[in-house]
N, C-alpha and C. Protein backbone atom coordinates (compact mmCIF):
# COMPACT_ATOMS: atom_id res chain seq x y z
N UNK A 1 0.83 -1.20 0.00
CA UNK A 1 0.00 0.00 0.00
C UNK A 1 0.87 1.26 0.00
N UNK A 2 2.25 1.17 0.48
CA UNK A 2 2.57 2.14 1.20
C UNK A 2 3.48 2.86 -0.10
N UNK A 3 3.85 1.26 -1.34
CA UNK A 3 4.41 1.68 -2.43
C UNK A 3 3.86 2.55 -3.01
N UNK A 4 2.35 1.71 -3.24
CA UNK A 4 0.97 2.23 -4.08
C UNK A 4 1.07 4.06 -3.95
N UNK A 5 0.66 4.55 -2.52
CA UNK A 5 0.74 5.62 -2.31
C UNK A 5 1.93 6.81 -2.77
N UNK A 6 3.07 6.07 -2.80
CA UNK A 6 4.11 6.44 -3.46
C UNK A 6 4.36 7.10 -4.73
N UNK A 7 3.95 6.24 -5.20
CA UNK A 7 3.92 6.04 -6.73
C UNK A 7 2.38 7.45 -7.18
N UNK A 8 1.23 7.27 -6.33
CA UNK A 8 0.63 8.22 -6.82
C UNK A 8 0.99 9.81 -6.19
N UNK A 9 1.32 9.79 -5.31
CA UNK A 9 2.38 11.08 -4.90
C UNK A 9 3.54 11.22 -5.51
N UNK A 10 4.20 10.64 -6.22
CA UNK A 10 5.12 11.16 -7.23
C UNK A 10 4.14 11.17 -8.40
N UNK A 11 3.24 11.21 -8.77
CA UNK A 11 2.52 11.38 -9.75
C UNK A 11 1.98 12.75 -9.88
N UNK A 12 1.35 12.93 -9.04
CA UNK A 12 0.67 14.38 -8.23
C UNK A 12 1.71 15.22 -8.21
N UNK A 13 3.03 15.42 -8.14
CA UNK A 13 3.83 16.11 -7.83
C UNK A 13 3.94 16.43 -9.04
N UNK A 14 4.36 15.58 -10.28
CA UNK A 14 4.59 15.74 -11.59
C UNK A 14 3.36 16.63 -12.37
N UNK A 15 1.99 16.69 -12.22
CA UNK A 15 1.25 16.93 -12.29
C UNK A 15 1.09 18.36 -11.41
N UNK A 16 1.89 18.82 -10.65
CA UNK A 16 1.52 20.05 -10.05
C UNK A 16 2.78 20.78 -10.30
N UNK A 17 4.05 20.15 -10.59
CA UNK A 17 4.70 21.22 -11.48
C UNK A 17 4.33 21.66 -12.63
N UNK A 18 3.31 20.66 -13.67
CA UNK A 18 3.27 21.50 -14.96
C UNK A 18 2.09 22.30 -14.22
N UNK A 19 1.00 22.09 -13.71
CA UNK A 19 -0.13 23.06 -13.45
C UNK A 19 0.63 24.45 -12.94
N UNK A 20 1.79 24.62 -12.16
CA UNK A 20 2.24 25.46 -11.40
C UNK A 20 3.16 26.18 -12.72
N UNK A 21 3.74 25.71 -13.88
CA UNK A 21 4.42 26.65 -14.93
C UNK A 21 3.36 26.66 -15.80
N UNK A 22 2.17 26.39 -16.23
CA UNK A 22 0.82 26.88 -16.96
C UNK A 22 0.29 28.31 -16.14
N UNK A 23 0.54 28.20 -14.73
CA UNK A 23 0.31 29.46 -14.28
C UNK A 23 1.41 31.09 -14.18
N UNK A 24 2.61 30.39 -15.02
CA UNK A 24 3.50 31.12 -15.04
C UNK A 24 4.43 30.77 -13.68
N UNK A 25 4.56 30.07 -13.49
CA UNK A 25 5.69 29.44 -12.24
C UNK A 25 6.69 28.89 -12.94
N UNK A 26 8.24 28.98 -12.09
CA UNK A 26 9.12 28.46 -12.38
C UNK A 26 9.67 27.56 -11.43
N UNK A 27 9.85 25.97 -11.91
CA UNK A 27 10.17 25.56 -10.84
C UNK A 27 11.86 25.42 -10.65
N UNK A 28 11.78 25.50 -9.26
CA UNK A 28 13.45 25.73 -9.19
C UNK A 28 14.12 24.55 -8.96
N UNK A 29 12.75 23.87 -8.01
CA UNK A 29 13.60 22.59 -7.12
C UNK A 29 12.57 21.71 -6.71
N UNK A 30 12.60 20.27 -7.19
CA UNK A 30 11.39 19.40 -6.20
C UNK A 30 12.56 18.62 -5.22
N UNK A 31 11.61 17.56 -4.43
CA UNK A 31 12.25 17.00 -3.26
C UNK A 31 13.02 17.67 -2.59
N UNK A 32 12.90 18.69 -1.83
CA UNK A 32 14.06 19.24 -1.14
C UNK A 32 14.24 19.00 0.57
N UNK A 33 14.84 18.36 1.02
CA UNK A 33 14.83 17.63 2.07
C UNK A 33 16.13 18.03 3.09
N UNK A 34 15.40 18.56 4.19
CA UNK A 34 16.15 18.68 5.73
C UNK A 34 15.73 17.86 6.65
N UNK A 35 16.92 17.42 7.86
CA UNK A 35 16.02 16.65 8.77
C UNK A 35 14.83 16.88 9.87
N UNK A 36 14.96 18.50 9.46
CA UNK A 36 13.58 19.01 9.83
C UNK A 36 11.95 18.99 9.36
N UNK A 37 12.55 18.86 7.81
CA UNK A 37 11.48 18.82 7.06
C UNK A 37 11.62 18.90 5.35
N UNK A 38 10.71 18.84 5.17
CA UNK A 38 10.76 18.89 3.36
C UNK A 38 10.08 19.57 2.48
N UNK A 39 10.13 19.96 1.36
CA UNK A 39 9.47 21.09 0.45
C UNK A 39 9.64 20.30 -0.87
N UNK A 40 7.89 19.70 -1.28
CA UNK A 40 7.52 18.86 -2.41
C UNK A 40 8.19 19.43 -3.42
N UNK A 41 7.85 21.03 -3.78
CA UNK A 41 8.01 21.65 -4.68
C UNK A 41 8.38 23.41 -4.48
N UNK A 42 9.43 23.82 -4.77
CA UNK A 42 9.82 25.11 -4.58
C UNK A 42 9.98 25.70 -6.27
N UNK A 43 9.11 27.13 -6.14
CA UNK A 43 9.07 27.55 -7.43
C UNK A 43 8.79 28.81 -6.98
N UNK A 44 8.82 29.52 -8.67
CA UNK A 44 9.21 31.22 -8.16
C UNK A 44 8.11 31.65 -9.51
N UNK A 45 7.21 33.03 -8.90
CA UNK A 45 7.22 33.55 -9.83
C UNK A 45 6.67 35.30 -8.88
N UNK A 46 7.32 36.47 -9.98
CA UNK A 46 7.20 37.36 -9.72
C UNK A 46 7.98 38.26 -8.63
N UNK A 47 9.45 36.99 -8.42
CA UNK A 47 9.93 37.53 -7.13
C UNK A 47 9.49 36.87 -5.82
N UNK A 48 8.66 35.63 -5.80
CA UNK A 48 8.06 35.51 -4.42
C UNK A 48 8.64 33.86 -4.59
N UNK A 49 9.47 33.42 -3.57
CA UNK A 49 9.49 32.15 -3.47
C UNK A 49 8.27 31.52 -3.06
N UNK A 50 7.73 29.70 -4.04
CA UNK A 50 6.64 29.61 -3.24
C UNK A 50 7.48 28.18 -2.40
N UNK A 51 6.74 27.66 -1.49
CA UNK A 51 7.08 26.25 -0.97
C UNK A 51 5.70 25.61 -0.86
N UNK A 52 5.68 24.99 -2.22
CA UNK A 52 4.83 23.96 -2.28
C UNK A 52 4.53 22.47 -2.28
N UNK A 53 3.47 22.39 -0.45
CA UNK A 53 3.24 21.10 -0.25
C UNK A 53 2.03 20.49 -1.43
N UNK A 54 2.31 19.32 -1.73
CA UNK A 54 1.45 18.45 -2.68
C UNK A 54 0.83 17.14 -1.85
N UNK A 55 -0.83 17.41 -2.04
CA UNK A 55 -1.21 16.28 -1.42
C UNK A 55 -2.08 16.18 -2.44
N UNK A 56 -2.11 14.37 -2.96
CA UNK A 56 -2.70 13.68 -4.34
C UNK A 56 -3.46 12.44 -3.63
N UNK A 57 -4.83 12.86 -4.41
CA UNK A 57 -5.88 11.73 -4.33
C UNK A 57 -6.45 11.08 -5.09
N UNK A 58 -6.71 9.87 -5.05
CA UNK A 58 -7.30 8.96 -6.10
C UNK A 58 -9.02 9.00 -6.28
N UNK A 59 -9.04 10.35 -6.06
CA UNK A 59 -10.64 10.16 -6.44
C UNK A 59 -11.44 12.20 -6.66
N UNK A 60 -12.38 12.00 -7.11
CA UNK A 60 -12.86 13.26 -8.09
C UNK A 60 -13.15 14.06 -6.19
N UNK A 61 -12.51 15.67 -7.11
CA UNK A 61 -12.78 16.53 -5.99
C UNK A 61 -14.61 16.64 -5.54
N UNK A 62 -15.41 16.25 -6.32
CA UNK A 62 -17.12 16.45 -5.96
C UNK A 62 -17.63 15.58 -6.00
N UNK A 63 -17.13 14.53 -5.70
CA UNK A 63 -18.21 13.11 -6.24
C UNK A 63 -18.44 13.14 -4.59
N UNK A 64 -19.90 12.24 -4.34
CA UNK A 64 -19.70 11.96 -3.14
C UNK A 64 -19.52 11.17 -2.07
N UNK A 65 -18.29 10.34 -2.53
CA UNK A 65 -17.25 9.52 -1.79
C UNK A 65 -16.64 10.77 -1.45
N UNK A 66 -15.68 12.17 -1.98
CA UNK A 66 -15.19 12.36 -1.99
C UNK A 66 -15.32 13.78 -0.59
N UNK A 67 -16.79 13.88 -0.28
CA UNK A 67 -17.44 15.03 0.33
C UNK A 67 -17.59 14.03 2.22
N UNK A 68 -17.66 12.87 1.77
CA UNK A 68 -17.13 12.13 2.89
C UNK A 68 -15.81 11.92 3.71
N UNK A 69 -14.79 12.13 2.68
CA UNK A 69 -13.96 12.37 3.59
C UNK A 69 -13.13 13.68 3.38
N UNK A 70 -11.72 13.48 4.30
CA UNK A 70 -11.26 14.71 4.92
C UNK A 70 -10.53 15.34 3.27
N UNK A 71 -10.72 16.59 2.83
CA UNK A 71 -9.94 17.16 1.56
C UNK A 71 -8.36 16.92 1.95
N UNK A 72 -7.94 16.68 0.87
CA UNK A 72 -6.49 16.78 0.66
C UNK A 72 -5.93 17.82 1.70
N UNK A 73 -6.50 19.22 1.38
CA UNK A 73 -5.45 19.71 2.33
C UNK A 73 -5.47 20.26 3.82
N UNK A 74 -7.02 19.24 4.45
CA UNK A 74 -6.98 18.90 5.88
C UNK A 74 -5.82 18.24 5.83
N UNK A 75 -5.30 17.89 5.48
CA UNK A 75 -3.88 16.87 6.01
C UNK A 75 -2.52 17.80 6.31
N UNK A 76 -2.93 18.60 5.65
CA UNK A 76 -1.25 19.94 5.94
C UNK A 76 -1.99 20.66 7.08
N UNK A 77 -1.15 20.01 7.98
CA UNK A 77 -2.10 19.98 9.39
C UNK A 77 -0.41 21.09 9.97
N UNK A 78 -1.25 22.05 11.01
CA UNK A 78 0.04 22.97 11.21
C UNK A 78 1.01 22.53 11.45
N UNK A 79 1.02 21.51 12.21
CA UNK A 79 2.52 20.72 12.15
C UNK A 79 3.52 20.33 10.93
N UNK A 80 2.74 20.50 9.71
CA UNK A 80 3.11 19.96 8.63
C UNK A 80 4.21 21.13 7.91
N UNK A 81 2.82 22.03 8.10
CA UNK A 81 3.06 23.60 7.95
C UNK A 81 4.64 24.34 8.54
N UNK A 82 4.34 24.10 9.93
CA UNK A 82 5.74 24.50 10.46
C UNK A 82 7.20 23.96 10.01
N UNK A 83 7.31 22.46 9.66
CA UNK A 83 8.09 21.67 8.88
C UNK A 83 8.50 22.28 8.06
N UNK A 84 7.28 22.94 6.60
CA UNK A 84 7.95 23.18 5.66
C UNK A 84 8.17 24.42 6.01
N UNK A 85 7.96 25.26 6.77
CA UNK A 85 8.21 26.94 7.21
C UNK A 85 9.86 26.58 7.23
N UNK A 86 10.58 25.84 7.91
CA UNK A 86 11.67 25.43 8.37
C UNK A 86 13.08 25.19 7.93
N UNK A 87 12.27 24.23 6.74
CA UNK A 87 12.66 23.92 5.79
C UNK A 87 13.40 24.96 5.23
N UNK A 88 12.30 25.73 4.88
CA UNK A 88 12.00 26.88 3.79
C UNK A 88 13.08 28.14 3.86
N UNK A 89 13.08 28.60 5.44
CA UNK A 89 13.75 29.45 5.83
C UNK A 89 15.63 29.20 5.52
N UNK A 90 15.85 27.90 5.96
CA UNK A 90 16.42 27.12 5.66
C UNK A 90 16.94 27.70 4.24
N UNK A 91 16.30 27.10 3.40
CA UNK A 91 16.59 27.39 1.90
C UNK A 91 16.87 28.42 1.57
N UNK A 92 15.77 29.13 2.17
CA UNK A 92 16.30 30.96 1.68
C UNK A 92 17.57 31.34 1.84
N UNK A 93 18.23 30.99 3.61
CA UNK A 93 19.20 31.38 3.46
C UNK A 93 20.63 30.76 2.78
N UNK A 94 20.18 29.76 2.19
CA UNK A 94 21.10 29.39 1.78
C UNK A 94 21.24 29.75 0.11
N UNK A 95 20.02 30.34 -0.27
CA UNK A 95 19.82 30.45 -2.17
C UNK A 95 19.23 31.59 -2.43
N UNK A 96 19.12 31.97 -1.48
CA UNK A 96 17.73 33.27 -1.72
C UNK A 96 17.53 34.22 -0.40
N UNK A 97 18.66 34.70 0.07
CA UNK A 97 18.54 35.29 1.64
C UNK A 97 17.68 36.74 1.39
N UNK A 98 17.37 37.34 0.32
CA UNK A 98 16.45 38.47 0.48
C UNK A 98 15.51 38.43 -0.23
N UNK A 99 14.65 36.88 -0.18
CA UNK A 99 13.66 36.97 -1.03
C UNK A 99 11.95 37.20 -0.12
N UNK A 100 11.22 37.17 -0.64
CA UNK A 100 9.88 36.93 -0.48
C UNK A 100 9.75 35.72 -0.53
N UNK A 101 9.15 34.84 0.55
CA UNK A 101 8.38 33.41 0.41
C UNK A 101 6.90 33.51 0.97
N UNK A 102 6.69 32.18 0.20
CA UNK A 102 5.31 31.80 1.16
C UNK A 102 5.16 29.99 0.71
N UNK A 103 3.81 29.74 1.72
CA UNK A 103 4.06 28.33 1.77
C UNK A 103 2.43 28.21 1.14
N UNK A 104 2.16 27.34 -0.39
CA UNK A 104 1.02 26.90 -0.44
C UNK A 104 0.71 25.68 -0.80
N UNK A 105 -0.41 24.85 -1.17
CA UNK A 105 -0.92 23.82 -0.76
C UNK A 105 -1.62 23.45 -2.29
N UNK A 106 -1.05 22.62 -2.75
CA UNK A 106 -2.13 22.19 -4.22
C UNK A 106 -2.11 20.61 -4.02
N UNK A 107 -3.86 20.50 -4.26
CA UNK A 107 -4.38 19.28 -4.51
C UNK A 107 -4.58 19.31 -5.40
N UNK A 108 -4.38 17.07 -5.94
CA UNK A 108 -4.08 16.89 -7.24
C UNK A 108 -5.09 15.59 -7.06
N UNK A 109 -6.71 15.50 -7.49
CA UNK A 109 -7.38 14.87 -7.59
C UNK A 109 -7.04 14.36 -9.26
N UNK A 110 -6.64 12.91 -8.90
CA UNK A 110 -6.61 11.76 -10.18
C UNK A 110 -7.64 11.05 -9.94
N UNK A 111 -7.86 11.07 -11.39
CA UNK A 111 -9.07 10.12 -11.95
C UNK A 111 -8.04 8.52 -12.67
N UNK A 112 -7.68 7.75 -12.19
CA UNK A 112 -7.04 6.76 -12.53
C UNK A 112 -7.82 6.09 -13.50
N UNK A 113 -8.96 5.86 -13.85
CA UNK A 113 -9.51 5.32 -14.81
C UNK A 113 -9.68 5.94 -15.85
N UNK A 114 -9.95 7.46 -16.21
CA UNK A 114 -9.65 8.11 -16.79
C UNK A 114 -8.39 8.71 -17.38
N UNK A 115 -7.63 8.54 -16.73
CA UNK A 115 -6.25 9.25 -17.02
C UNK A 115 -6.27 10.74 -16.87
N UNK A 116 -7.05 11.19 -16.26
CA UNK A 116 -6.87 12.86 -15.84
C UNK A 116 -6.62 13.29 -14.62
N UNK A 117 -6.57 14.30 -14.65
CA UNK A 117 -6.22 15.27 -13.44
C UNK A 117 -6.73 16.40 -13.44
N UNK A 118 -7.07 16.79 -11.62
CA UNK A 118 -7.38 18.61 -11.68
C UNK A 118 -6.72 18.66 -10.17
N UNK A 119 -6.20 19.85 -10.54
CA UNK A 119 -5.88 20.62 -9.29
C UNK A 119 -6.14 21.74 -8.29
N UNK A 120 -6.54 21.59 -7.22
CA UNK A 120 -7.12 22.12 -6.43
C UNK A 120 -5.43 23.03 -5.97
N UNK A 121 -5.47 24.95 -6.05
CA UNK A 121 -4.15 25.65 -5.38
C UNK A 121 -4.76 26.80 -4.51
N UNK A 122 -4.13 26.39 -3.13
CA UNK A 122 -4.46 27.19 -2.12
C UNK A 122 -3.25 27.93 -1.79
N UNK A 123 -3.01 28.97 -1.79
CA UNK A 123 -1.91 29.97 -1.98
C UNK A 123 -1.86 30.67 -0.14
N UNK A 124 -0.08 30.84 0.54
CA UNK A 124 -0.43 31.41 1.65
C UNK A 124 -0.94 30.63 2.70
N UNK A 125 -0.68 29.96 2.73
CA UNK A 125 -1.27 28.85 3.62
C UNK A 125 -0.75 28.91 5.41
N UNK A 126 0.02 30.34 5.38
CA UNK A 126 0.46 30.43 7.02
C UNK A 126 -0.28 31.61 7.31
């Protein structure tokens, strides 16, 4: 299961970098990993670093299986949040010490039988 999940979170991720450069984003960096914490996806546009967490689900954002349970990004639970704050700060100073950041949140509802995707982007998320 734990592969399974894997495999569709690196999927979702792939899927929320192109959604994130269709919006004019550049991505700089995925997987970026401290032993504090981690940042799915770090991308820039306009001057503003973003740090974006990715949480991917196997089922349609409105159907209603899907209104039953918790949304994708009930799960970037503040603890999660603070992690990638950490991270993040982290990064800045090491690539970017006078930039603008922020931390946001895109869900990536897959339709596996279909072969599609939509993404749900919540921007600012502290």
């Amino acid at each position: 299961m734990k592969s399974e999940n894997k495999k569709w979170g690196g999927t979702g991720e792939l899927i929320a970098c192109r959604f994130l450069e269709q919006k004019g984003f550049r991505i700089i960096e995925t997987g970026y990993r401290k032993p504090w914490g981690e940042v799915d996806i770090i991308a820039k546009k306009e001057g503003v670093i973003h740090f974006v967490e990715v949480k991917s689900v196997t089922r349609e954002p409105d159907s209603a299986f899907s209104r039953e349970m918790m949304d994708p990004e009930e799960k970037v639970d503040p603890r999660k949040v603070e992690k990638i704050r950490k991270a993040g700060e982290f990064y800045l100073r090491e690539k970017y010490p006078n930039s603008e950041a922020q931390v946001d949140v895109i869900a990536v509802f897959l339709n596996t039988e279909q072969k599609r995707a939509q993404c749900r982007f919540t921007e600012n998320v502290l």
